[in-house]
PDB file of N, CA and C in Angstrom:
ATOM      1  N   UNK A   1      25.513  49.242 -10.281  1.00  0.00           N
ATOM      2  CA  UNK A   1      26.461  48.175 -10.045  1.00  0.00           C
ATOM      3  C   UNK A   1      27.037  47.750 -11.402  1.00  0.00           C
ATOM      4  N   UNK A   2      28.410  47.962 -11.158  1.00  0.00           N
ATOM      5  CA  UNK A   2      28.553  47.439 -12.714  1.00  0.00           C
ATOM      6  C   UNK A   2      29.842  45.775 -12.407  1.00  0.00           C
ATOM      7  N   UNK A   3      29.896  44.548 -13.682  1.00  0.00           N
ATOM      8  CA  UNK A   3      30.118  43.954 -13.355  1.00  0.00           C
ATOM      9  C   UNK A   3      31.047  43.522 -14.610  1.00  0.00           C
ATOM     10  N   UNK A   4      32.785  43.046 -14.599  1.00  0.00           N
ATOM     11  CA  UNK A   4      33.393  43.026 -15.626  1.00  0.00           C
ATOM     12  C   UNK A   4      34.025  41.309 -15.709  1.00  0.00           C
ATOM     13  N   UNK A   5      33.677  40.927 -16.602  1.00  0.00           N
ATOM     14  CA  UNK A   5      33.718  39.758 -17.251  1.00  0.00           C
ATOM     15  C   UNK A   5      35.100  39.835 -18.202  1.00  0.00           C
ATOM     16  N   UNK A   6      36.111  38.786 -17.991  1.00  0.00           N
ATOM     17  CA  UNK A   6      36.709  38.778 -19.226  1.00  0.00           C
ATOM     18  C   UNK A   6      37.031  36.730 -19.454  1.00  0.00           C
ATOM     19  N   UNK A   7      37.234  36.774 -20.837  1.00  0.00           N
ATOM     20  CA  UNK A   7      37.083  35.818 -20.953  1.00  0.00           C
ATOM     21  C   UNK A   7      38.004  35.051 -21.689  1.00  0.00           C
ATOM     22  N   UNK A   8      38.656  34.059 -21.859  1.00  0.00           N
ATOM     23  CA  UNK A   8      40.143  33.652 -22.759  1.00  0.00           C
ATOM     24  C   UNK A   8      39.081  33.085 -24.115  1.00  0.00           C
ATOM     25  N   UNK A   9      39.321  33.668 -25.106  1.00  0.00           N
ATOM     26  CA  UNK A   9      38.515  32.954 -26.006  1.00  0.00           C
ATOM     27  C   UNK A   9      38.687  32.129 -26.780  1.00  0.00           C
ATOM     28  N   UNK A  10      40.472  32.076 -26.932  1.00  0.00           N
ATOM     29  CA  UNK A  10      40.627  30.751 -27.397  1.00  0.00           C
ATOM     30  C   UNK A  10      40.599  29.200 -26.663  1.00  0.00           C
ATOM     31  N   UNK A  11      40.437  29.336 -24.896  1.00  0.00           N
ATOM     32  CA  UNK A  11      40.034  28.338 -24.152  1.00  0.00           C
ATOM     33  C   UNK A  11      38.932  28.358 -24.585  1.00  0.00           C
ATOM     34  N   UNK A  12      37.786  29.358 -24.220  1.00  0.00           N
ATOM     35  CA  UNK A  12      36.512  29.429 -24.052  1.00  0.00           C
ATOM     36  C   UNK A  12      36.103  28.382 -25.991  1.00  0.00           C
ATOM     37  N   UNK A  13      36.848  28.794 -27.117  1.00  0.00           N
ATOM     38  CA  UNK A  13      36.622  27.815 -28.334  1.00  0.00           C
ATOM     39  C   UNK A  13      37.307  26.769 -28.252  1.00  0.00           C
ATOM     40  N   UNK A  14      38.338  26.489 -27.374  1.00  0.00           N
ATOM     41  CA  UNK A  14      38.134  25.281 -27.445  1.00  0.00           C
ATOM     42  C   UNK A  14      37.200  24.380 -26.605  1.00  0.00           C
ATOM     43  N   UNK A  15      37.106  24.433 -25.552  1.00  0.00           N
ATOM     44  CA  UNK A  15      35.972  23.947 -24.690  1.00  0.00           C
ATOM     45  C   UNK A  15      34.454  23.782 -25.656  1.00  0.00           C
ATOM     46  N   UNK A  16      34.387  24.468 -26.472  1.00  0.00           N
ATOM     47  CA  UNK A  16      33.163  24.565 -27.795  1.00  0.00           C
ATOM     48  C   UNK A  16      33.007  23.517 -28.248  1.00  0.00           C
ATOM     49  N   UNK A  17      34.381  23.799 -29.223  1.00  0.00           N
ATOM     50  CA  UNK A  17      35.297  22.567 -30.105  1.00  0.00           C
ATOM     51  C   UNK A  17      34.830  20.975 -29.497  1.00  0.00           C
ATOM     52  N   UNK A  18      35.396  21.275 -28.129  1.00  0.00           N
ATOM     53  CA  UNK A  18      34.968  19.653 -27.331  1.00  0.00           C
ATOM     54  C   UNK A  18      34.149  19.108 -27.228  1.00  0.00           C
ATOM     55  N   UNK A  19      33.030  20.395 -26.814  1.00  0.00           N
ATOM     56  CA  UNK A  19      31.665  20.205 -26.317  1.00  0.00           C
ATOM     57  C   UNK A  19      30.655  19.430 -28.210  1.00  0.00           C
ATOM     58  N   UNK A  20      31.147  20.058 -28.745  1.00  0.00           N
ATOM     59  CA  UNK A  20      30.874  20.019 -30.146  1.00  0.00           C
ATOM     60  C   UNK A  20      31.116  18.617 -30.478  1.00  0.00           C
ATOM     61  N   UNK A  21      32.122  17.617 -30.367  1.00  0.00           N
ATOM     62  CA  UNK A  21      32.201  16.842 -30.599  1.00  0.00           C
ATOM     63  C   UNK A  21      31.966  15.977 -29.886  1.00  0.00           C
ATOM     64  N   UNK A  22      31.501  16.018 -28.265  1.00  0.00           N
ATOM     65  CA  UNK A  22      31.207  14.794 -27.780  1.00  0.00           C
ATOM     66  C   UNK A  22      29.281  14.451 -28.226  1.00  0.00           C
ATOM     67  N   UNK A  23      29.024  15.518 -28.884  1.00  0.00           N
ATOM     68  CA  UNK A  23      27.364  16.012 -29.363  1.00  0.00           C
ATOM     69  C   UNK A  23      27.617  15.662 -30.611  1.00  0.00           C
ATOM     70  N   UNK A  24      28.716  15.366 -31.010  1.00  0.00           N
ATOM     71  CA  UNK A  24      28.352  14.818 -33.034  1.00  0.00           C
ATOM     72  C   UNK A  24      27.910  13.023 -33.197  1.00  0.00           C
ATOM     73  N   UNK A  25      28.581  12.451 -32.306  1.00  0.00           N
ATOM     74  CA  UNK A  25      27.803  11.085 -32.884  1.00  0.00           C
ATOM     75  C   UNK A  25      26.454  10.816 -31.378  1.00  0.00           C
ATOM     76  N   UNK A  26      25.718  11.028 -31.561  1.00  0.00           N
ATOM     77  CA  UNK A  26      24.795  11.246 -30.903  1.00  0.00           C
ATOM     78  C   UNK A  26      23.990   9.782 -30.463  1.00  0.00           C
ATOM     79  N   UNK A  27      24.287   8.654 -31.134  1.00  0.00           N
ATOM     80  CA  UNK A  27      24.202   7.240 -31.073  1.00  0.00           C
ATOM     81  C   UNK A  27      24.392   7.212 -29.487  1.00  0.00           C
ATOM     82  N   UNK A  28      25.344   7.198 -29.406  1.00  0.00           N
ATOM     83  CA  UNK A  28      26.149   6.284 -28.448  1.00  0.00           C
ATOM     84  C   UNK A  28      25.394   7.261 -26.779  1.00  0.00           C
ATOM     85  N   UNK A  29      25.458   8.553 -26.621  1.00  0.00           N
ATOM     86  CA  UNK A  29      24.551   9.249 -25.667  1.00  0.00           C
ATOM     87  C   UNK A  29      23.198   8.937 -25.672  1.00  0.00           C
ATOM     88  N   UNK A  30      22.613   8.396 -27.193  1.00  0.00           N
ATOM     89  CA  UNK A  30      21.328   8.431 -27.107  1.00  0.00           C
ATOM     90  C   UNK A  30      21.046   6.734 -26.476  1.00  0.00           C
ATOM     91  N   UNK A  31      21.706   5.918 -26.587  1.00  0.00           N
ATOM     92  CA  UNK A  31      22.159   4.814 -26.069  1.00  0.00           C
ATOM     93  C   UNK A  31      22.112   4.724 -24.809  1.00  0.00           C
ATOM     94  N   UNK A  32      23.131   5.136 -24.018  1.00  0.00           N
ATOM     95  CA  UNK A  32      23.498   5.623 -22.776  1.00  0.00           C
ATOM     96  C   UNK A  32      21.721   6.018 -22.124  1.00  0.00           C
ATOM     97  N   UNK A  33      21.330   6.564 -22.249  1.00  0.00           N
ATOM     98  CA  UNK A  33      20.187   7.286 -21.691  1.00  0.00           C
ATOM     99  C   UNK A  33      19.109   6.698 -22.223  1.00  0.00           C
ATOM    100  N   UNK A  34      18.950   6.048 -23.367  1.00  0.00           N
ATOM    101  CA  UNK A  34      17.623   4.898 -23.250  1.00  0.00           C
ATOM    102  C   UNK A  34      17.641   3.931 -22.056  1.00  0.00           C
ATOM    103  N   UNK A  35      19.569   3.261 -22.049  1.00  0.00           N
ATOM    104  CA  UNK A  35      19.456   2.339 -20.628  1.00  0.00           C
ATOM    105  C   UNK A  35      18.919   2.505 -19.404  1.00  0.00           C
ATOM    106  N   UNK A  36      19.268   4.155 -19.308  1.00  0.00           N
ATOM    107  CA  UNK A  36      18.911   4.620 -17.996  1.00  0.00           C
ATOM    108  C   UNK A  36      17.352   4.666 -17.800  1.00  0.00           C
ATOM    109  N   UNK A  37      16.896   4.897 -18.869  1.00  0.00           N
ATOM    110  CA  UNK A  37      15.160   4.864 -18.805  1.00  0.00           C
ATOM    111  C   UNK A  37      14.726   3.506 -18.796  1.00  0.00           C
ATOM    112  N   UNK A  38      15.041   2.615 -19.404  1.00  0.00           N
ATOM    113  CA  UNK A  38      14.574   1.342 -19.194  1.00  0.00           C
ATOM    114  C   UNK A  38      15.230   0.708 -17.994  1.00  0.00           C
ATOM    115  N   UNK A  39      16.298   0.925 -17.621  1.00  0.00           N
ATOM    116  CA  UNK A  39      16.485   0.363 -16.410  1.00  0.00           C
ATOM    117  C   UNK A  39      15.370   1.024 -14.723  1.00  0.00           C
ATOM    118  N   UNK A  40      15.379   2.607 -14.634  1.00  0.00           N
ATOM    119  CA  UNK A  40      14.355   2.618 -14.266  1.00  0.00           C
ATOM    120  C   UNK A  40      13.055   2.361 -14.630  1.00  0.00           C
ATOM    121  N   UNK A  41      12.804   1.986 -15.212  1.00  0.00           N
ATOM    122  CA  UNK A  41      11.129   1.505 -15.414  1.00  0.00           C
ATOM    123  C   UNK A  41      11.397   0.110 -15.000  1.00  0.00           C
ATOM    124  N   UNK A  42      12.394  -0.760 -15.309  1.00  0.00           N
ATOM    125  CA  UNK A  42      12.231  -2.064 -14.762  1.00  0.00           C
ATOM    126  C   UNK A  42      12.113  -2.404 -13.399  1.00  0.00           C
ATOM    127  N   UNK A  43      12.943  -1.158 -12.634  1.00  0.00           N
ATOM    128  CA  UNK A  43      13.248  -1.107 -11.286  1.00  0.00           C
ATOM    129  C   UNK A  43      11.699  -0.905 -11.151  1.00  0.00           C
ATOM    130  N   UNK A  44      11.190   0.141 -11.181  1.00  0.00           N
ATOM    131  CA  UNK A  44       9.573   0.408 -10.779  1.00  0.00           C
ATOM    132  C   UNK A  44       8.943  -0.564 -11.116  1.00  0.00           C
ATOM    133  N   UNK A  45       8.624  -1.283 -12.255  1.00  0.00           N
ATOM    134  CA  UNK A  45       8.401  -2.725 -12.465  1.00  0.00           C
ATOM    135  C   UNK A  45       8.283  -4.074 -11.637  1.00  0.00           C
ATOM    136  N   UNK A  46       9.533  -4.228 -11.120  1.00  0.00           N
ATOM    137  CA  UNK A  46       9.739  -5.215  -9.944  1.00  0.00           C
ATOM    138  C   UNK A  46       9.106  -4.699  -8.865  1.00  0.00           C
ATOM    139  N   UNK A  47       9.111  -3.122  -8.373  1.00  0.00           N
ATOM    140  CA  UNK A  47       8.843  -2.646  -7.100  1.00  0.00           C
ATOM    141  C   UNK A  47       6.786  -2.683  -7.293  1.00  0.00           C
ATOM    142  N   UNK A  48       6.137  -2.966  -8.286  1.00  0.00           N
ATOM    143  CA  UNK A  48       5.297  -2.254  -8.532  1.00  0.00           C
ATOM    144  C   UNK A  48       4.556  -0.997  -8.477  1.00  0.00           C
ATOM    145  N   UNK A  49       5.232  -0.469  -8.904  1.00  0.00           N
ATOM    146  CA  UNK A  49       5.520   1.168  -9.137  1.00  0.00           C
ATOM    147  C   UNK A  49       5.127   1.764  -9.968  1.00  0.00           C
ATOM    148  N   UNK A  50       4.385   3.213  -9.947  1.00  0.00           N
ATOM    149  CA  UNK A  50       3.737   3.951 -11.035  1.00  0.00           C
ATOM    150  C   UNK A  50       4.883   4.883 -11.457  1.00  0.00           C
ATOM    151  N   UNK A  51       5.023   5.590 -12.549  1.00  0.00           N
ATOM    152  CA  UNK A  51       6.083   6.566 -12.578  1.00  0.00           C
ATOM    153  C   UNK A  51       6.068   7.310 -11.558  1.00  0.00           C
ATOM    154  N   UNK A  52       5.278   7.657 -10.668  1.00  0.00           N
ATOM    155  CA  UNK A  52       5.258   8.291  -9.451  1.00  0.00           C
ATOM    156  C   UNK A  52       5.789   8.024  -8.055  1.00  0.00           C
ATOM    157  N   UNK A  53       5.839   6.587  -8.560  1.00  0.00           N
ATOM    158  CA  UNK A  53       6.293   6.231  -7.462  1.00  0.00           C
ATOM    159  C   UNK A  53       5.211   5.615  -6.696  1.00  0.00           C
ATOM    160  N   UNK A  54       4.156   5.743  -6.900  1.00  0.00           N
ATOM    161  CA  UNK A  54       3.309   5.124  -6.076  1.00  0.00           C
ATOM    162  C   UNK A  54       2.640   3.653  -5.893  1.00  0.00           C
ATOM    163  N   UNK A  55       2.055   2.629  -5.571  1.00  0.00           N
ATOM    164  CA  UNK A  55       2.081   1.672  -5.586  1.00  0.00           C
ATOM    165  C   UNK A  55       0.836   1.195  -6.466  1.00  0.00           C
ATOM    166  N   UNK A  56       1.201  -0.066  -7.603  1.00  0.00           N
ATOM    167  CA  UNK A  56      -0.179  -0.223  -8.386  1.00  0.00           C
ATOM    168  C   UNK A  56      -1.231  -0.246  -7.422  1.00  0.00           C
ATOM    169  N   UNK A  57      -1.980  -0.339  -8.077  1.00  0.00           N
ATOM    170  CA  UNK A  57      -3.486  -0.120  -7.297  1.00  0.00           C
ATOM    171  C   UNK A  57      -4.168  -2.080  -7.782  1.00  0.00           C
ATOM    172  N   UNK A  58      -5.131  -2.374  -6.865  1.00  0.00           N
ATOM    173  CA  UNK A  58      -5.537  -3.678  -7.128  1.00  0.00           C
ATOM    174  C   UNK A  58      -5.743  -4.054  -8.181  1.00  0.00           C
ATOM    175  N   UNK A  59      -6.150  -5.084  -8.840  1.00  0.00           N
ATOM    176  CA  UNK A  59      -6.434  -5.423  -9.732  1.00  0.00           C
ATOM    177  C   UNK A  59      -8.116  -5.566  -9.615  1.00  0.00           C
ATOM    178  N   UNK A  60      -9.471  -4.320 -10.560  1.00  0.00           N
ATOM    179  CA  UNK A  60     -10.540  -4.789 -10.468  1.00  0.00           C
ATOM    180  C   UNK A  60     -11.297  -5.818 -11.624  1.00  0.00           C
ATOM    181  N   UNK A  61     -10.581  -6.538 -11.820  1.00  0.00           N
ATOM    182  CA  UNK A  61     -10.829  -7.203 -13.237  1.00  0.00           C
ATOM    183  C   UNK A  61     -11.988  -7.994 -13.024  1.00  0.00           C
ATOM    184  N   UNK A  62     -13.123  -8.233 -13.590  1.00  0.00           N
ATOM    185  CA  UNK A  62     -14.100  -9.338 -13.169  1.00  0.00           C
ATOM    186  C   UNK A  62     -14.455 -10.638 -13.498  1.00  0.00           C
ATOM    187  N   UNK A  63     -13.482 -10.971 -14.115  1.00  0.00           N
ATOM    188  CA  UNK A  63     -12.995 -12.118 -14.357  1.00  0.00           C
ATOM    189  C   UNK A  63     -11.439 -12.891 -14.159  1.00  0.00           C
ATOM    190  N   UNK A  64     -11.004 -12.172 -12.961  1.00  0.00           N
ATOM    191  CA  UNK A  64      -9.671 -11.901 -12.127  1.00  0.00           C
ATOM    192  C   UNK A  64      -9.830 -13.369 -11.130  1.00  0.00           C
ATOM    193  N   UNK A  65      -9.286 -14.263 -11.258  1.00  0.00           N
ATOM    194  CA  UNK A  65      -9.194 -16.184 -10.644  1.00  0.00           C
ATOM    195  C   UNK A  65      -8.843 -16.190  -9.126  1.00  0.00           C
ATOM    196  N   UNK A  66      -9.665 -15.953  -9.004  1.00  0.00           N
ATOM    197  CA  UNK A  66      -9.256 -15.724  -7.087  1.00  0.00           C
ATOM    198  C   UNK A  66      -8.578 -16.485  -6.420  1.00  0.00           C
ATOM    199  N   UNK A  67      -7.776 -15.371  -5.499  1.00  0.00           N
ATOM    200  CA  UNK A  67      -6.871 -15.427  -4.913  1.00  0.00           C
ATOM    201  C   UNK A  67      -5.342 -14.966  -5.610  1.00  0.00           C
ATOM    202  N   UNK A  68      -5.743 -14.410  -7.625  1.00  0.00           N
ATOM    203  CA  UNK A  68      -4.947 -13.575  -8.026  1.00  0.00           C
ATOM    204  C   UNK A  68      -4.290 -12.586  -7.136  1.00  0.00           C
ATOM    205  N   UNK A  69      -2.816 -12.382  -6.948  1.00  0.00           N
ATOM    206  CA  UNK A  69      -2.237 -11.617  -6.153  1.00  0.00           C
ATOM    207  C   UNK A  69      -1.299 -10.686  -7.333  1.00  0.00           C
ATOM    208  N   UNK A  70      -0.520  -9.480  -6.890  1.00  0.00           N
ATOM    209  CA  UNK A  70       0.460  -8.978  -8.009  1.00  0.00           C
ATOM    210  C   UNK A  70      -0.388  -7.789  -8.912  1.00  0.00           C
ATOM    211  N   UNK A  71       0.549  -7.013  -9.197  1.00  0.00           N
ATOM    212  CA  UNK A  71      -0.082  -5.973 -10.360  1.00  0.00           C
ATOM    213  C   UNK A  71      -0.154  -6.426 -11.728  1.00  0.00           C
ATOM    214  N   UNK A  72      -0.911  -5.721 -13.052  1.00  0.00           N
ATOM    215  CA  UNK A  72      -1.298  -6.150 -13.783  1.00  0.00           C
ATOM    216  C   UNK A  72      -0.259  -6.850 -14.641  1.00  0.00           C
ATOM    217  N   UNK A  73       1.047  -6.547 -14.882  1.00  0.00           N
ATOM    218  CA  UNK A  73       1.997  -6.998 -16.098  1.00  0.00           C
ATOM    219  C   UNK A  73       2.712  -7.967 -14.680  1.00  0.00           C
ATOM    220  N   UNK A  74       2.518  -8.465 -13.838  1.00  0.00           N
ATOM    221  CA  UNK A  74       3.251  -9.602 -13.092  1.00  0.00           C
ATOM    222  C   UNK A  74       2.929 -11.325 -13.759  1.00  0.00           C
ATOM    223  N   UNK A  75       3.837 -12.183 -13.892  1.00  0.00           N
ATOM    224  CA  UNK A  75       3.367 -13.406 -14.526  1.00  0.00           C
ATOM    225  C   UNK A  75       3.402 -14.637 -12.641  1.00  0.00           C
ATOM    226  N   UNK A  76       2.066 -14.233 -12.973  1.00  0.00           N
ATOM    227  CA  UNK A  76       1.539 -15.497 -11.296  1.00  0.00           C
ATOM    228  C   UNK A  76       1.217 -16.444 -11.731  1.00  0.00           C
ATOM    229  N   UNK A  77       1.805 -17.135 -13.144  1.00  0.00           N
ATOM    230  CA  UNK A  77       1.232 -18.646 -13.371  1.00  0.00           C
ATOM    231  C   UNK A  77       0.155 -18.733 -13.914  1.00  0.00           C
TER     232      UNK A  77
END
């Protein structure tokens, strides 16, 4: 089987060119995508949520003031 490729290469460099520069100040993407990580973790946060998704687990603390309700980083007063 044979298979023929052709390609415009001065599109194909510029598309490079582009790609190249939206990757030079790297701030502003690296920005962008910290939000997205801290905004999900806050979301899991409120939901009490493991990165998994799964639900905290009780609190076995033994010195935990009964009738403590909420996962560990919740503020119950």
């Amino acid at each position: 089987m044979q298979y023929t490729i052709s390609i415009d290469v001065n599109r194909f460099a510029g598309m490079l060119d582009a790609l190249a520069r939206e990757f030079e100040d790297t701030a502003l993407w690296l920005e962008n995508f910290g939000q997205a990580l801290e905004n999900a973790n806050r979301q899991r946060h409120r939901a009490g949520r493991d990165p998994q998704g799964e639900p905290w687990k009780t609190l076995k603390h033994p010195n935990q003031p009964p009738g403590r309700r909420g996962g560990p980083l919740n503020r119950t007063g």
